[in-house]
Protein backbone atom coordinates (compact mmCIF):
# COMPACT_ATOMS: atom_id res chain seq x y z
CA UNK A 1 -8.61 7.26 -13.91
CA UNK A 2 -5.46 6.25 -11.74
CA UNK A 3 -3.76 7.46 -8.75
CA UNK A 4 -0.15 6.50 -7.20
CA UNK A 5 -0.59 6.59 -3.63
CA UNK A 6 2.61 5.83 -0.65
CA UNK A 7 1.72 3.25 2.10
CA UNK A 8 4.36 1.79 3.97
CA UNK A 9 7.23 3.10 2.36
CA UNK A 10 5.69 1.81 -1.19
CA UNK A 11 3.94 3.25 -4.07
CA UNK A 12 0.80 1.42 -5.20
CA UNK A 13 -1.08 2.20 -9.08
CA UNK A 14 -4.64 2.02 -7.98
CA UNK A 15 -7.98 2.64 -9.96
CA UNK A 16 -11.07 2.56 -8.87
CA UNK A 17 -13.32 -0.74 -7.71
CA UNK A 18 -9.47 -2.46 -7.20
CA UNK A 19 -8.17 -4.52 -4.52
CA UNK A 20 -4.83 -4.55 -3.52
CA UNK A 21 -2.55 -6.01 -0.51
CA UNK A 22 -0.99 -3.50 1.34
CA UNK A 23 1.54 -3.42 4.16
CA UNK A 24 -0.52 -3.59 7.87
CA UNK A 25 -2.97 -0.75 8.79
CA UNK A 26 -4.09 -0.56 12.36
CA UNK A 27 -8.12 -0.24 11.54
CA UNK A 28 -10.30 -2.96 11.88
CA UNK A 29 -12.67 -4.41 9.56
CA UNK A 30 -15.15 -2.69 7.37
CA UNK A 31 -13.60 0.50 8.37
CA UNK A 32 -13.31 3.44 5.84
CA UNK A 33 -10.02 5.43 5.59
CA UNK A 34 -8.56 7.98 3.24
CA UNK A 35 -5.22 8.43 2.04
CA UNK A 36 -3.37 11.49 1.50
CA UNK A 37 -0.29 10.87 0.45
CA UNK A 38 -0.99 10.87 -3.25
CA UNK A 39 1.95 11.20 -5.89
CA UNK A 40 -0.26 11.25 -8.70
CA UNK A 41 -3.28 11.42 -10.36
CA UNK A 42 -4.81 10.77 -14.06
CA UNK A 43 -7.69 11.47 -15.93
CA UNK A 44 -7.19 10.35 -19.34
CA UNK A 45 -5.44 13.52 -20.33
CA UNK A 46 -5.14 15.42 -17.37
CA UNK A 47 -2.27 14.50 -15.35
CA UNK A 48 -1.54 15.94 -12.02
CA UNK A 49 1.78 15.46 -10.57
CA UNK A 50 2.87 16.20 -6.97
CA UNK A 51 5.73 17.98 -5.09
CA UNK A 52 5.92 15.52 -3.30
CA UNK A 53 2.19 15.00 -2.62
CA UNK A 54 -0.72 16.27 -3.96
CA UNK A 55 -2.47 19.01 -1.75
CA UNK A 56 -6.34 18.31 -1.49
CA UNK A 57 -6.59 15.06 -3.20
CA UNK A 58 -7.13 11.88 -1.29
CA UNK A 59 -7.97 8.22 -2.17
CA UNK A 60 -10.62 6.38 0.16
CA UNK A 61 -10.45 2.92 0.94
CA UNK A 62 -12.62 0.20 2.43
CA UNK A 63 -10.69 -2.59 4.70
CA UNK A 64 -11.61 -6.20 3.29
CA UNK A 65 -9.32 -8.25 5.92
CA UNK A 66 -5.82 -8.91 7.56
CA UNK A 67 -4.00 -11.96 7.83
CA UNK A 68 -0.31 -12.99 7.13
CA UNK A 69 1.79 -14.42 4.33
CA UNK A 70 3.36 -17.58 3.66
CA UNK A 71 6.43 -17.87 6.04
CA UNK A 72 9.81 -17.55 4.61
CA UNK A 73 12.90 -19.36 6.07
CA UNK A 74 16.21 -16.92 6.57
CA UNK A 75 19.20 -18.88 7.02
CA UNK A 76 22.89 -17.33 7.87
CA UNK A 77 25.93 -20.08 7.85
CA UNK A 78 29.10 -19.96 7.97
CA UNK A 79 30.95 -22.78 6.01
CA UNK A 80 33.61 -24.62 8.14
CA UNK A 81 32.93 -23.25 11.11
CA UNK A 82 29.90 -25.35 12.74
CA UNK A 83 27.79 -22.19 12.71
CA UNK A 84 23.98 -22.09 11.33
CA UNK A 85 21.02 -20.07 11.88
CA UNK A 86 17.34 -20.42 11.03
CA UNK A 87 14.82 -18.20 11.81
CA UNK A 88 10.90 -17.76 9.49
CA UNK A 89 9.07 -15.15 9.29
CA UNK A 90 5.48 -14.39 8.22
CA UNK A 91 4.42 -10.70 7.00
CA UNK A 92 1.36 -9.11 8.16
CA UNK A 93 -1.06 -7.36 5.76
CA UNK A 94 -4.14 -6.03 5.03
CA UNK A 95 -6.36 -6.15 1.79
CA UNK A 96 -8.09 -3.09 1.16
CA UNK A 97 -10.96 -2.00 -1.70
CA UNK A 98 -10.29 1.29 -3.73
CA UNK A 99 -14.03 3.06 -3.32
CA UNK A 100 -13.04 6.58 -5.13
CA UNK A 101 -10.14 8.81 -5.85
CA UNK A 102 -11.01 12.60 -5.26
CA UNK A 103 -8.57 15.28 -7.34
CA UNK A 104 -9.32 18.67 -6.08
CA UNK A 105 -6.01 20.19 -7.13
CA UNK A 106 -6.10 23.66 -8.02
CA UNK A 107 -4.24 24.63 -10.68
C-alpha cells in the first residue's frame, strides 16, 4: 500500500514504516501530524484517485529531526564588466517517519 501526498509544493510516494526528507514543518520533535492533502492511494488493486485531493483519507507522520543541507554557492557574473556575485545557501528540512495511511474514501 502507497499514497502520494503534497508538502511544500511537492508530491512524495510514501508507504508505510518509510522515512523521507521533506521541505520544513513548524512542529517540534516527536510530534505526530497528519496530512491531508493526499493525491492518491493504493491497495494492490484498488486505486483511489483524487480531484484534487482525496476527501477523508489522511497519512500520519512522526517527526524524526530538522537540520539543514549542504550549502550551495550561487554565483551571477557578468564577463567584461568587473561584476561578480556570490551568495550560499543552506535548505532547511525535516525528516519525518510514515506511521499509517488511512483510506476512508467512499465510493
Amino acid at each position: 500500500m502507497y499514497a502520494v501526498l503534497l508538502s511544500g509544493g511537492k508530491q512524495y510516494r510514501v508507504k508505510k514504516n518509510q522515512v523521507i526528507q521533506l521541505e520544513k514543518l513548524n512542529y517540534p520533535t516527536g510530534s505526530i501530524v497528519e496530512f491531508k492533502n493526499i493525491l492518491m492511494i493504493s491497495n494492490k488493486d484498488e486505486i483511489n484517485i483524487g480531484n484534487p485531493f482525496l476527501t477523508g483519507s489522511n497519512v500520519k507522520v512522526c517527526i524524526k529531526d530538522h537540520g539543514r543541507l549542504k550549502k550551495i554557492k550561487v554565483i551571477k557574473f557578468n564577463r567584461r564588466k568587473h561584476y561578480k556575485k556570490q551568495q550560499g545557501h543552506r535548505q532547511y528540512f525535516t525528516n519525518v517517519k510514515i506511521i499509517d495511511i488511512y483510506n476512508n474514501v467512499e465510493n
